[in-house]
PDB file of N, CA and C in Angstrom:
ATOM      1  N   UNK A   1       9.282  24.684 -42.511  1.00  0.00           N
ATOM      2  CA  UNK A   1       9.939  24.272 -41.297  1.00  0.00           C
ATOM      3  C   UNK A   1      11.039  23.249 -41.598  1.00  0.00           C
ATOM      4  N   UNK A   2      10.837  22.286 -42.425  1.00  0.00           N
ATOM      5  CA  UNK A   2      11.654  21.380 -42.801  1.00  0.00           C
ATOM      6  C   UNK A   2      12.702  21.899 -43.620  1.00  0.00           C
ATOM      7  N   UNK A   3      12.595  22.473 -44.577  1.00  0.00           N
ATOM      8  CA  UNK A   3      13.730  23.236 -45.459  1.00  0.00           C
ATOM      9  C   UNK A   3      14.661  24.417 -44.761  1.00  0.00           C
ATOM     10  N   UNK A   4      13.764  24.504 -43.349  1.00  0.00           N
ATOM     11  CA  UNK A   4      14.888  25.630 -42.376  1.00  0.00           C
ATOM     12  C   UNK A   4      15.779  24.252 -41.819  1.00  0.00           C
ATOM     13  N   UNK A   5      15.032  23.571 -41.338  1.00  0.00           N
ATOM     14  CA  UNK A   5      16.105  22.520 -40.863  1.00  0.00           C
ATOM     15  C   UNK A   5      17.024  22.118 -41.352  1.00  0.00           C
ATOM     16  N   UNK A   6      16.753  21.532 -43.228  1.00  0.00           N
ATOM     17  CA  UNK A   6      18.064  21.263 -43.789  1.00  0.00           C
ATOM     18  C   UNK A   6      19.132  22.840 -43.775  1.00  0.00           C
ATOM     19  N   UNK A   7      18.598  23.622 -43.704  1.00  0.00           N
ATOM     20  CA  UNK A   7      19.748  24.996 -44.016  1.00  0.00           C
ATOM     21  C   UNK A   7      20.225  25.007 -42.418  1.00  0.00           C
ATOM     22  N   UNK A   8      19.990  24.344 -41.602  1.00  0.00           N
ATOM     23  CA  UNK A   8      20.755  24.296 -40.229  1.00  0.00           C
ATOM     24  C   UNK A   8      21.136  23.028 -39.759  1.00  0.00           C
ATOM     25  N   UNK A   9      21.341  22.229 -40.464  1.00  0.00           N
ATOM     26  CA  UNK A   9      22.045  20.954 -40.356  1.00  0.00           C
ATOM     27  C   UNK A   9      23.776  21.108 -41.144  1.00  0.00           C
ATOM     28  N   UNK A  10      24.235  20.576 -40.156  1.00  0.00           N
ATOM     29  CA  UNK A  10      25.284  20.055 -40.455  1.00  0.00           C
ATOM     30  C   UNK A  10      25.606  18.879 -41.318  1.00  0.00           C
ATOM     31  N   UNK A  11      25.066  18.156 -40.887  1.00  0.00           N
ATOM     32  CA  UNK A  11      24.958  17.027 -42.210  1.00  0.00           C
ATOM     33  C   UNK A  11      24.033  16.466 -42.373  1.00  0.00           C
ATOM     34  N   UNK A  12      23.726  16.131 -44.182  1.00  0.00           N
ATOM     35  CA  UNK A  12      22.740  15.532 -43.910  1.00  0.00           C
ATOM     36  C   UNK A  12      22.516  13.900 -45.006  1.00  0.00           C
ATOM     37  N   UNK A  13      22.226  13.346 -44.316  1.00  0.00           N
ATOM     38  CA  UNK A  13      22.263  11.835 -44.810  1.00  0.00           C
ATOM     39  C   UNK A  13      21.228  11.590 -45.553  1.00  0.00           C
ATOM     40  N   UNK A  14      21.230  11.254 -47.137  1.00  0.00           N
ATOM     41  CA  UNK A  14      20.160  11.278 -48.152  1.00  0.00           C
ATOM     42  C   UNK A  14      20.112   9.798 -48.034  1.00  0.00           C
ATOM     43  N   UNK A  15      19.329   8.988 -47.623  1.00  0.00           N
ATOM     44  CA  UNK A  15      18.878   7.947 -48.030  1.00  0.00           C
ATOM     45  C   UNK A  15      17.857   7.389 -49.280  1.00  0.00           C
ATOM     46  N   UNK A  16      18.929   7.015 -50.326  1.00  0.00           N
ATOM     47  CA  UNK A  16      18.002   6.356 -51.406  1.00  0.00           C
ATOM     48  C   UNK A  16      17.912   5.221 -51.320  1.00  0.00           C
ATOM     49  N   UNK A  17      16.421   4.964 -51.539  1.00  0.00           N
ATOM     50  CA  UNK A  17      15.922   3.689 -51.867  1.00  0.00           C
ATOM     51  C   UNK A  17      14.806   3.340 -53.074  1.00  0.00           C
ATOM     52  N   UNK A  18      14.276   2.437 -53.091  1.00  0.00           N
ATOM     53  CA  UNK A  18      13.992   2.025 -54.490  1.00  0.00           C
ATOM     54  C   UNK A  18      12.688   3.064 -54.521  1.00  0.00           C
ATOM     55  N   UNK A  19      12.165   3.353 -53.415  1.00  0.00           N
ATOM     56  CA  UNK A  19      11.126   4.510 -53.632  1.00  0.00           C
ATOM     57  C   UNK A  19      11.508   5.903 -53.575  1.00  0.00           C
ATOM     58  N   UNK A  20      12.541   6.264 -53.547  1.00  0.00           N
ATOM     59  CA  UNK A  20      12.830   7.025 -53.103  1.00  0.00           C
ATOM     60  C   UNK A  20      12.476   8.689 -54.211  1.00  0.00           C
ATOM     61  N   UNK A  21      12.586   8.074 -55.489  1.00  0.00           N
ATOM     62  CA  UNK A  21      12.327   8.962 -56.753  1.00  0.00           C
ATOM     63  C   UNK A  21      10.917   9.182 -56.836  1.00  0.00           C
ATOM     64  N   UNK A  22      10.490   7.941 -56.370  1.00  0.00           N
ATOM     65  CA  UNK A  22       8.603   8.690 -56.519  1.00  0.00           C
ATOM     66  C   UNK A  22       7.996   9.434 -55.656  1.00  0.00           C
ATOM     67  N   UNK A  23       8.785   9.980 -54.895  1.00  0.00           N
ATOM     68  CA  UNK A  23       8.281  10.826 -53.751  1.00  0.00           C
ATOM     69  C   UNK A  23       8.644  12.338 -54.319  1.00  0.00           C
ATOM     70  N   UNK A  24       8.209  13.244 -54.672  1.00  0.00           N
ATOM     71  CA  UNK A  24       8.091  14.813 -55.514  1.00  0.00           C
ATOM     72  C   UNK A  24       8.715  15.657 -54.006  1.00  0.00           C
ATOM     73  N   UNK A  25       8.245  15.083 -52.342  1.00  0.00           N
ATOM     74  CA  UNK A  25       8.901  15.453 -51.398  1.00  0.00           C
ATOM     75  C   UNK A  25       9.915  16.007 -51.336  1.00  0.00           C
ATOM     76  N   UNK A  26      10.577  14.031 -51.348  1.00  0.00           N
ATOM     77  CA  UNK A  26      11.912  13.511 -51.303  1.00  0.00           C
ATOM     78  C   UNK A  26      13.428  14.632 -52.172  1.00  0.00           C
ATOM     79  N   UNK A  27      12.630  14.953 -53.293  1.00  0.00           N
ATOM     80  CA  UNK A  27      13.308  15.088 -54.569  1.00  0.00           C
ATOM     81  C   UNK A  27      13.190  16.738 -54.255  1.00  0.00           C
ATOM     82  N   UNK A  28      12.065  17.004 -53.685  1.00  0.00           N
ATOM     83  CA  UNK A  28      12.028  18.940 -53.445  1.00  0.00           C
ATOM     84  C   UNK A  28      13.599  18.922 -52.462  1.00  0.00           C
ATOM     85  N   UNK A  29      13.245  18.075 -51.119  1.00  0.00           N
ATOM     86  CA  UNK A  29      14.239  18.008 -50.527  1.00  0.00           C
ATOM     87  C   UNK A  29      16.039  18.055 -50.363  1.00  0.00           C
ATOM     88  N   UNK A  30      16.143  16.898 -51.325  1.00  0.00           N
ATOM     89  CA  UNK A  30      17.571  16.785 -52.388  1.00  0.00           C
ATOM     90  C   UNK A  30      18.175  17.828 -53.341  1.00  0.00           C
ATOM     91  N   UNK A  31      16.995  18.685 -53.964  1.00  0.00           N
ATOM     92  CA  UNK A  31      17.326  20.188 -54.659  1.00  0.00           C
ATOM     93  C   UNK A  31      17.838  21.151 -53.223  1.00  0.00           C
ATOM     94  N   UNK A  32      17.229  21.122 -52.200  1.00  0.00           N
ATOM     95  CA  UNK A  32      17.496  22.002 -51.018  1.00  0.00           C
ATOM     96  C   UNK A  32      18.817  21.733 -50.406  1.00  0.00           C
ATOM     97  N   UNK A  33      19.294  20.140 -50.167  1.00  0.00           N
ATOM     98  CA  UNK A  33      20.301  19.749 -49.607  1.00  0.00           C
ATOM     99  C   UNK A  33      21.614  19.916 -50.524  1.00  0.00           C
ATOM    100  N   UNK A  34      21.735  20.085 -51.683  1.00  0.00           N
ATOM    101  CA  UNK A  34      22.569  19.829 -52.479  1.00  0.00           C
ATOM    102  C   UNK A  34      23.023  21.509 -52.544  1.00  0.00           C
ATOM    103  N   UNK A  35      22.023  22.695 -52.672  1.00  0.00           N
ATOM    104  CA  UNK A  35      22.155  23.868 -52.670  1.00  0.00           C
ATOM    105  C   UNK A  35      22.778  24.255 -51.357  1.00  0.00           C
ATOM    106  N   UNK A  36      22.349  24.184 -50.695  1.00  0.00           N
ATOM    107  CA  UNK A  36      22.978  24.357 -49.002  1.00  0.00           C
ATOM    108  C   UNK A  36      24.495  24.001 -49.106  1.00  0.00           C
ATOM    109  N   UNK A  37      24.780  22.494 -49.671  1.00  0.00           N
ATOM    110  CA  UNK A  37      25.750  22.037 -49.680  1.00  0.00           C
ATOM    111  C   UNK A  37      26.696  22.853 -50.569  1.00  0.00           C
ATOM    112  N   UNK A  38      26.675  23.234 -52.124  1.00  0.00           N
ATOM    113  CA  UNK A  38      27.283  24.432 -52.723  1.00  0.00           C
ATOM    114  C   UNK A  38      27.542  25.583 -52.022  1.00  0.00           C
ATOM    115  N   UNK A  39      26.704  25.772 -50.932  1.00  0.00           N
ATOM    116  CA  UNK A  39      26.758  27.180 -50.783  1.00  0.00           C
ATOM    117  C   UNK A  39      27.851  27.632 -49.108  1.00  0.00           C
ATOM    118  N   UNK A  40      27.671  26.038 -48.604  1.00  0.00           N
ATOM    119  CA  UNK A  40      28.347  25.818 -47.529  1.00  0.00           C
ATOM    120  C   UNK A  40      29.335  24.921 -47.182  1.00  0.00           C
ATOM    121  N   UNK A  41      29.951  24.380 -48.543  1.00  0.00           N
ATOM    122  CA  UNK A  41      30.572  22.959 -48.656  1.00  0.00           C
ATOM    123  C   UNK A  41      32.190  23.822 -47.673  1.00  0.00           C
ATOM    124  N   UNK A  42      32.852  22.885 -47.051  1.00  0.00           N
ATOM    125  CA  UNK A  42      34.068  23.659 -46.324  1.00  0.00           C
ATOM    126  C   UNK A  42      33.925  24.478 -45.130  1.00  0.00           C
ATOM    127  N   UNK A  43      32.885  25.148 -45.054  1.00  0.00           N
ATOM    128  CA  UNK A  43      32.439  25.736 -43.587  1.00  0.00           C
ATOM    129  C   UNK A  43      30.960  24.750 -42.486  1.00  0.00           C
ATOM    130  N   UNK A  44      31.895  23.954 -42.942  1.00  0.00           N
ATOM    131  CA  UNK A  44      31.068  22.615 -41.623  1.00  0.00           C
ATOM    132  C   UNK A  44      29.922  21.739 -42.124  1.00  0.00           C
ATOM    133  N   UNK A  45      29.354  21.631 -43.679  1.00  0.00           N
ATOM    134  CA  UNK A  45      27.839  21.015 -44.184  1.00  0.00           C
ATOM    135  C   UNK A  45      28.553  19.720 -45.097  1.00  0.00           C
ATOM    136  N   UNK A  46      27.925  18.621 -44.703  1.00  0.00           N
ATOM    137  CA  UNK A  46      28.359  18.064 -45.253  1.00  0.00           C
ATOM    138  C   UNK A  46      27.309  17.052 -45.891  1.00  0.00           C
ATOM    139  N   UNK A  47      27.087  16.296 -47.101  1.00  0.00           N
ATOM    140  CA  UNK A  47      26.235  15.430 -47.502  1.00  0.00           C
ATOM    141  C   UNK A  47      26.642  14.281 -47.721  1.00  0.00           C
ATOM    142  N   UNK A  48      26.034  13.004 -47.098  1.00  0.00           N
ATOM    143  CA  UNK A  48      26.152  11.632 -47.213  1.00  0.00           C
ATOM    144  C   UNK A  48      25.201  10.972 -47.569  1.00  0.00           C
ATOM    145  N   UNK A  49      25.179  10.831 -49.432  1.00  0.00           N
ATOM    146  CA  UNK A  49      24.424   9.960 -50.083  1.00  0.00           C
ATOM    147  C   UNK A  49      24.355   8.230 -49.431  1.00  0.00           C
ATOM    148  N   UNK A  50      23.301   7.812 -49.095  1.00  0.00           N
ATOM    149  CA  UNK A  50      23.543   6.275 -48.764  1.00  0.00           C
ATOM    150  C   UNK A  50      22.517   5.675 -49.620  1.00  0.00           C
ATOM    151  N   UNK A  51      22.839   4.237 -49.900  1.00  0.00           N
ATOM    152  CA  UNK A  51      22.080   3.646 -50.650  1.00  0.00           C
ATOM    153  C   UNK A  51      21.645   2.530 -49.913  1.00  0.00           C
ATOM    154  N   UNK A  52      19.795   2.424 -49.740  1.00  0.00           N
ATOM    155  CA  UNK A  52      19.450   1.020 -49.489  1.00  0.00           C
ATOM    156  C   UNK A  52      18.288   0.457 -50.434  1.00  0.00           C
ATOM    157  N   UNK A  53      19.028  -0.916 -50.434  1.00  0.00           N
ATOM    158  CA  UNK A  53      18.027  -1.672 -50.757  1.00  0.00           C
ATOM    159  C   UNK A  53      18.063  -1.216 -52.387  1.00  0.00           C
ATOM    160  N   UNK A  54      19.125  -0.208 -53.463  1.00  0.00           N
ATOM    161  CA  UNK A  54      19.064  -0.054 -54.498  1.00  0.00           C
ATOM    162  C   UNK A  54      20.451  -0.090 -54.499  1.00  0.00           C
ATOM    163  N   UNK A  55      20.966  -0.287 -56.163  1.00  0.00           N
ATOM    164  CA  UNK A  55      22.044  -0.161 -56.368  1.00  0.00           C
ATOM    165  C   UNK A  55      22.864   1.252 -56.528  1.00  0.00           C
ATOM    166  N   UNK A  56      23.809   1.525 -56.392  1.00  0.00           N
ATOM    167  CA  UNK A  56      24.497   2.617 -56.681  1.00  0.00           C
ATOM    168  C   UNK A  56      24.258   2.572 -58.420  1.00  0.00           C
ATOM    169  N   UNK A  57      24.231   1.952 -59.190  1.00  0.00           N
ATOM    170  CA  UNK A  57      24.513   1.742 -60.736  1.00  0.00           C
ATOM    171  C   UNK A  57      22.837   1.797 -61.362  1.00  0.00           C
ATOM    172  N   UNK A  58      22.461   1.390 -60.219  1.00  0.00           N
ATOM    173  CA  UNK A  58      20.793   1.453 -60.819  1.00  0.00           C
ATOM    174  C   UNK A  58      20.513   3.086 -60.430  1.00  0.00           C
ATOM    175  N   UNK A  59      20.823   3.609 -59.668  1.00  0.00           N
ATOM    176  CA  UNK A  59      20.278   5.074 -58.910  1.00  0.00           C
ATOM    177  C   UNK A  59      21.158   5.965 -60.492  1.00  0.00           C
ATOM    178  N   UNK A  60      22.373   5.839 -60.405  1.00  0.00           N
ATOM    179  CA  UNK A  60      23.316   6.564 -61.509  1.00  0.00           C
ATOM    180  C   UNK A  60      22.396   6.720 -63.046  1.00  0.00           C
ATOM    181  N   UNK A  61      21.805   5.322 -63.338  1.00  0.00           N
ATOM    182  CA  UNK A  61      21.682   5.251 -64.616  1.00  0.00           C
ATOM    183  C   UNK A  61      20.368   5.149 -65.034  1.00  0.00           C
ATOM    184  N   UNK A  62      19.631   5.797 -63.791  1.00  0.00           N
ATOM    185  CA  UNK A  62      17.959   5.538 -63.389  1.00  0.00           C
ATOM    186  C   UNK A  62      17.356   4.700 -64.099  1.00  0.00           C
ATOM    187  N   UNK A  63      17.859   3.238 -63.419  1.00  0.00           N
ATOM    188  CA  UNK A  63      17.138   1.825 -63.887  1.00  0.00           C
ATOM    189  C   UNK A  63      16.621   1.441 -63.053  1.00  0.00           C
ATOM    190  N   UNK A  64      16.384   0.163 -63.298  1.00  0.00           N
ATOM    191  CA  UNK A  64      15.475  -0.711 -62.479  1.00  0.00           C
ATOM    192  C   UNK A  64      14.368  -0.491 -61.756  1.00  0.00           C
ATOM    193  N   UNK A  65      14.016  -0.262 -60.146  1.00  0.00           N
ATOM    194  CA  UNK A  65      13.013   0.095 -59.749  1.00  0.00           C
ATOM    195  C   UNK A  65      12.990   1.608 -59.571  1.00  0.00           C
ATOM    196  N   UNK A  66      14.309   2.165 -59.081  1.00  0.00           N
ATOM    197  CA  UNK A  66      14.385   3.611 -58.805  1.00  0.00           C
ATOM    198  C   UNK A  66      14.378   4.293 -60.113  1.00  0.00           C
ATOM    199  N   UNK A  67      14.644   3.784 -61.256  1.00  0.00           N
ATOM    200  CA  UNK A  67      14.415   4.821 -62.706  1.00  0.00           C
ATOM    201  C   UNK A  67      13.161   5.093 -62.624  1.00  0.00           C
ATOM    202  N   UNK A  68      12.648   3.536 -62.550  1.00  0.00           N
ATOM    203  CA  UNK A  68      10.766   3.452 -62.510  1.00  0.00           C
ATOM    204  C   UNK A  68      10.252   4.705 -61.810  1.00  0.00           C
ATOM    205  N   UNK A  69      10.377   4.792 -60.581  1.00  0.00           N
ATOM    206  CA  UNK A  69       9.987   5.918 -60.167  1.00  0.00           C
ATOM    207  C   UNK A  69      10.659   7.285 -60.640  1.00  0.00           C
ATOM    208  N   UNK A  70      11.842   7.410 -60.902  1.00  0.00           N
ATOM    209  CA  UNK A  70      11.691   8.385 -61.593  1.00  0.00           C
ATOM    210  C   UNK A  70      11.086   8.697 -62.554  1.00  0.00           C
ATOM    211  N   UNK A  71      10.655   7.829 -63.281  1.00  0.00           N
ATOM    212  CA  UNK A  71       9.906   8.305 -64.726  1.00  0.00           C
ATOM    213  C   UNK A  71       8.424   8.704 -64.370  1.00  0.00           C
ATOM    214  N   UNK A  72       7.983   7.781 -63.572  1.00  0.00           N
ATOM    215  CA  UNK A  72       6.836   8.162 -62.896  1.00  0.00           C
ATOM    216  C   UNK A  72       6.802   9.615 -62.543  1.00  0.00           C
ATOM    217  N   UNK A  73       7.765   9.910 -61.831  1.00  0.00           N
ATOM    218  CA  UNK A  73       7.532  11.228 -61.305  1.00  0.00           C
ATOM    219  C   UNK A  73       8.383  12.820 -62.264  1.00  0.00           C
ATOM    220  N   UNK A  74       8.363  12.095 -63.485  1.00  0.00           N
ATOM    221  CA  UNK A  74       8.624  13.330 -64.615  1.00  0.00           C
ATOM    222  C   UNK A  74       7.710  13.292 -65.098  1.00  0.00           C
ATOM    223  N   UNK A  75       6.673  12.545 -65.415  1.00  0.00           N
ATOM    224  CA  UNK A  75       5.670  12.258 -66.098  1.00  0.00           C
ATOM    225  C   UNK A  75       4.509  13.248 -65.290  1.00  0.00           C
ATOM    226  N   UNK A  76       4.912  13.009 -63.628  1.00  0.00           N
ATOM    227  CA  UNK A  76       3.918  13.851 -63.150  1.00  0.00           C
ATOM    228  C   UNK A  76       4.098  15.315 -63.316  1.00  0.00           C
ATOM    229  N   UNK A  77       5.375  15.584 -62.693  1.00  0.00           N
ATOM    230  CA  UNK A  77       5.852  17.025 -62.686  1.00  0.00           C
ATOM    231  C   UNK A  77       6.645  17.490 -63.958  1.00  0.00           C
ATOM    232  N   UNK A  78       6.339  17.456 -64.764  1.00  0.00           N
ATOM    233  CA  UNK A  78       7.299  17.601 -65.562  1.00  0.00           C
ATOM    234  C   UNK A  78       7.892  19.632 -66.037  1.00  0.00           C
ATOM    235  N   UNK A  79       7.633  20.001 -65.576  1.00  0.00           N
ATOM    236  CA  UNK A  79       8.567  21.476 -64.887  1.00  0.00           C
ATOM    237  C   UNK A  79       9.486  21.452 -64.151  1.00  0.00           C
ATOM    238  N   UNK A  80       9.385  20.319 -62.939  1.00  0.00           N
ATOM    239  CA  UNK A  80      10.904  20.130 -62.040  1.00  0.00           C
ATOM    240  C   UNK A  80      11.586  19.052 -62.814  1.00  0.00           C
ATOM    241  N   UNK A  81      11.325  18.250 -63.635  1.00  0.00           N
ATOM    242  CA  UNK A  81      12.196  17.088 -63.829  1.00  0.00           C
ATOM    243  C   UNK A  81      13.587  17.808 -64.226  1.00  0.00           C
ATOM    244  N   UNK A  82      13.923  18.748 -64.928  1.00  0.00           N
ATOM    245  CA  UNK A  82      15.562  19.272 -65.506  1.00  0.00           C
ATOM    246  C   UNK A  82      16.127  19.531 -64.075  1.00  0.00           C
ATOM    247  N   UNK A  83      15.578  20.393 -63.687  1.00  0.00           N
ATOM    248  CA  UNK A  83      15.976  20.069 -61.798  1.00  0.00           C
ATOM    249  C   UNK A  83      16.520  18.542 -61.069  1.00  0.00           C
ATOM    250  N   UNK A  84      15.982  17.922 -60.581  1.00  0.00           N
ATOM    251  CA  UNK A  84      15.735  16.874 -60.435  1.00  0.00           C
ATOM    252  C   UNK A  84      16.740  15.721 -61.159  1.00  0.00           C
ATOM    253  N   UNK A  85      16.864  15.744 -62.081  1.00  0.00           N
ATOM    254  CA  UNK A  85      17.593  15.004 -62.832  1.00  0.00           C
ATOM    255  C   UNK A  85      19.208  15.668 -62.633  1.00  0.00           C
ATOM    256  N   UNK A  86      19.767  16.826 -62.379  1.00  0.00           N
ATOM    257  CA  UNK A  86      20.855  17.136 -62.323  1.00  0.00           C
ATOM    258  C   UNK A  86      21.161  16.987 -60.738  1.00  0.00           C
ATOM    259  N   UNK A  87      19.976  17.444 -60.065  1.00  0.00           N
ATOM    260  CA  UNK A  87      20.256  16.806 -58.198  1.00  0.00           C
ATOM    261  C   UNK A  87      20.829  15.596 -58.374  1.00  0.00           C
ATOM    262  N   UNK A  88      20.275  14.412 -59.102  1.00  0.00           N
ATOM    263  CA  UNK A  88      20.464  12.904 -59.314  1.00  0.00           C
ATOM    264  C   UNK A  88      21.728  12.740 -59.236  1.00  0.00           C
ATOM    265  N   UNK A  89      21.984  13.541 -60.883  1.00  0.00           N
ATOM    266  CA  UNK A  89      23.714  13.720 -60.820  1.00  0.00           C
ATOM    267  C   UNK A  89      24.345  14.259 -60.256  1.00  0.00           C
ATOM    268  N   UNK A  90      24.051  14.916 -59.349  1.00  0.00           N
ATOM    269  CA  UNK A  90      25.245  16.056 -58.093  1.00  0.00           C
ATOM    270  C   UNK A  90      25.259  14.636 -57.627  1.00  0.00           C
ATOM    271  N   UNK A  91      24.185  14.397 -56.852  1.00  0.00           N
ATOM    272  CA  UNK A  91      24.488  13.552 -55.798  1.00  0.00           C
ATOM    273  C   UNK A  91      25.111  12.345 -55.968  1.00  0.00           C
ATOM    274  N   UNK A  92      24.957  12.038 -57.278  1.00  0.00           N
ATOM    275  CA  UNK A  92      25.878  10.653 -57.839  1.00  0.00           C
ATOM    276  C   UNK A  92      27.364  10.720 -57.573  1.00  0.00           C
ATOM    277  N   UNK A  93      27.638  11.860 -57.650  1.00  0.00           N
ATOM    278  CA  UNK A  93      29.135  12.083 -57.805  1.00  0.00           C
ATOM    279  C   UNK A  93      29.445  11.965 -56.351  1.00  0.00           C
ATOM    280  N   UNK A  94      28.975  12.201 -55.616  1.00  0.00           N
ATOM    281  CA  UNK A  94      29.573  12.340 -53.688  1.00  0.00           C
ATOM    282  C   UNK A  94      30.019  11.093 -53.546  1.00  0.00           C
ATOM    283  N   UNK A  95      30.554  11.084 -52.570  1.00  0.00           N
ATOM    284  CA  UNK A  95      30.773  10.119 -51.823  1.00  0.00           C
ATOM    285  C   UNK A  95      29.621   8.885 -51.193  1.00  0.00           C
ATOM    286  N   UNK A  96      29.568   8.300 -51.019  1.00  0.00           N
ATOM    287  CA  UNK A  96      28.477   7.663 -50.781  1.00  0.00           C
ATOM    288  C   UNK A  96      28.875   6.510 -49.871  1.00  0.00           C
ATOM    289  N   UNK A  97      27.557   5.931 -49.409  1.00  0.00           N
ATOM    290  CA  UNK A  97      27.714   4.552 -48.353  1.00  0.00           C
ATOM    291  C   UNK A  97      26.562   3.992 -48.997  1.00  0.00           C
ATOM    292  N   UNK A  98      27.083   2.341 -49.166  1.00  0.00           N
ATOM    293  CA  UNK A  98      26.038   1.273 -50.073  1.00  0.00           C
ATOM    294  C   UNK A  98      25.908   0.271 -48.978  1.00  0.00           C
ATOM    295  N   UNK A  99      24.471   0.426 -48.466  1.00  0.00           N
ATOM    296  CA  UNK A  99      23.846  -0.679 -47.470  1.00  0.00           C
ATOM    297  C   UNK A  99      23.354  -1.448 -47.897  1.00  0.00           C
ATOM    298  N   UNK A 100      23.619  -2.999 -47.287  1.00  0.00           N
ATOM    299  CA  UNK A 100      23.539  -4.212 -48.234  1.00  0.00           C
ATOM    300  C   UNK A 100      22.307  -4.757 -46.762  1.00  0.00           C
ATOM    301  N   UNK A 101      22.331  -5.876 -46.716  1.00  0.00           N
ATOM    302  CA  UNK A 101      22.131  -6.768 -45.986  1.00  0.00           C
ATOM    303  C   UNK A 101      23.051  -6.778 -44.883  1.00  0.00           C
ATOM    304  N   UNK A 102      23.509  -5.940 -44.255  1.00  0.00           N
ATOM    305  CA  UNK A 102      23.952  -6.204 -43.130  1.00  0.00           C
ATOM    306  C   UNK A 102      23.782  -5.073 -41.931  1.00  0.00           C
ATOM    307  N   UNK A 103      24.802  -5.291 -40.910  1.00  0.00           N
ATOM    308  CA  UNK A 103      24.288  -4.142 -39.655  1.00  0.00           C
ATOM    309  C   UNK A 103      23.864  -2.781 -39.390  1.00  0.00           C
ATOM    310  N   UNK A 104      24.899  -2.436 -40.496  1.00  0.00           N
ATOM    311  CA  UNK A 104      24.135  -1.110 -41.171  1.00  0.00           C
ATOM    312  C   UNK A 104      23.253  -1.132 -41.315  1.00  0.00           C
ATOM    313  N   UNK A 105      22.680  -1.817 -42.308  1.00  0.00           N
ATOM    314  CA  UNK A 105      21.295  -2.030 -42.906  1.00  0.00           C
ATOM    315  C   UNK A 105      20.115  -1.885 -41.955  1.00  0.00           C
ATOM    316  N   UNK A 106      20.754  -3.034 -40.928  1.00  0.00           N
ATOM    317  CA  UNK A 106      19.713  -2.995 -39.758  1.00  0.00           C
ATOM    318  C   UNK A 106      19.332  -1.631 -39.250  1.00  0.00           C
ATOM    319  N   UNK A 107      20.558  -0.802 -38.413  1.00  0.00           N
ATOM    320  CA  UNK A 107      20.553   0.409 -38.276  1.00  0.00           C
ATOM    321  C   UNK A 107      19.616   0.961 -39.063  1.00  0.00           C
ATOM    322  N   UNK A 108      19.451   1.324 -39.847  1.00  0.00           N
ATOM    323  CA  UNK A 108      18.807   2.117 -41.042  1.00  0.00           C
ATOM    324  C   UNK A 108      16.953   1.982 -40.989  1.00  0.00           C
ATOM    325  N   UNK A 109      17.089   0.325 -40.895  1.00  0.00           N
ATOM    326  CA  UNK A 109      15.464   0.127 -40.863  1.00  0.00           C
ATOM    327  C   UNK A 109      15.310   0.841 -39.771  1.00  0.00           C
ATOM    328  N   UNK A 110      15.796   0.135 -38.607  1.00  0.00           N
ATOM    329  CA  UNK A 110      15.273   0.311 -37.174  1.00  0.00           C
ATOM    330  C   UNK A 110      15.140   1.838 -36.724  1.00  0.00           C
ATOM    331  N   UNK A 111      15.340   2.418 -37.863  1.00  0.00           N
ATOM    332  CA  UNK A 111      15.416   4.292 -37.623  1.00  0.00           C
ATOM    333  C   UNK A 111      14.683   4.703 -38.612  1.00  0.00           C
ATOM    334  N   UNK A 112      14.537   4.342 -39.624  1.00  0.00           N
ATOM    335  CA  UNK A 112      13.763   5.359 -40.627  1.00  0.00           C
ATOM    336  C   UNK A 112      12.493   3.861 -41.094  1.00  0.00           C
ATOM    337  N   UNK A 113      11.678   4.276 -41.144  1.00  0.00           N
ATOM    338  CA  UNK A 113      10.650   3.017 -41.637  1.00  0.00           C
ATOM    339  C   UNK A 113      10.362   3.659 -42.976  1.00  0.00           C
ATOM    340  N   UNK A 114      10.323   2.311 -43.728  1.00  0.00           N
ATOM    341  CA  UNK A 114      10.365   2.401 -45.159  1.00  0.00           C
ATOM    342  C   UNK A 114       9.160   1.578 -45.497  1.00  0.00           C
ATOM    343  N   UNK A 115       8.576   2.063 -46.577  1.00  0.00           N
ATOM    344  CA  UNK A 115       7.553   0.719 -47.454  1.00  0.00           C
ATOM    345  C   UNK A 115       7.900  -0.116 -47.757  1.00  0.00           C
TER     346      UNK A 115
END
């Protein structure tokens, strides 16, 4: 049901955060959005990587807390990780929005609840 939804969205807003790699979900999800996006980029789909609460440089170079979880979660799955790891890099390359501490930010909590 959820993977019909991303193939009928118009856009869709990937929110990374420092948990965001340890979720096997999250990451099924991001393989789905990124494919959609190849397959529909120019006829109306569009993807907006945002970053909270992690760095753009930490997500790129899977350090700090978000590498952590990634490693965690190659360690688990390790059949999707070659997957997974090139989603990382599609999505690195987009365009992106980096939420700091501010109204945005707020926005963001007050809509998606995070750990």
């Amino acid at each position: 049901m959820l993977m019909d939804a991303i193939r009928q969205s118009r856009i869709a807003i990937v929110l990374f955060s420092k948990c965001y790699a340890d979720s096997r979900w999250c990451l099924q999800e991001l393989l789905e959005i990124l494919k959609c996006n190849r397959e529909l980029r120019g006829h109306g789909h569009e993807v907006i990587p945002t970053f909270y609460d992690v760095e753009p440089s930490e997500f790129r170079s899977k350090s700090g807390a978000f590498g952590k979880g990634f490693r965690r979660s190659k360690a688990r799955d390790k059949e999707e990780k070659e997957p997974w790891k090139v989603a990382l890099v599609e999505a690195g390359t987009l365009s992106v929005w980096h939420l700091e501490n501010d109204a945005n930010a707020y926005i963001v909590t007050s809509c998606i609840p995070l750990p």
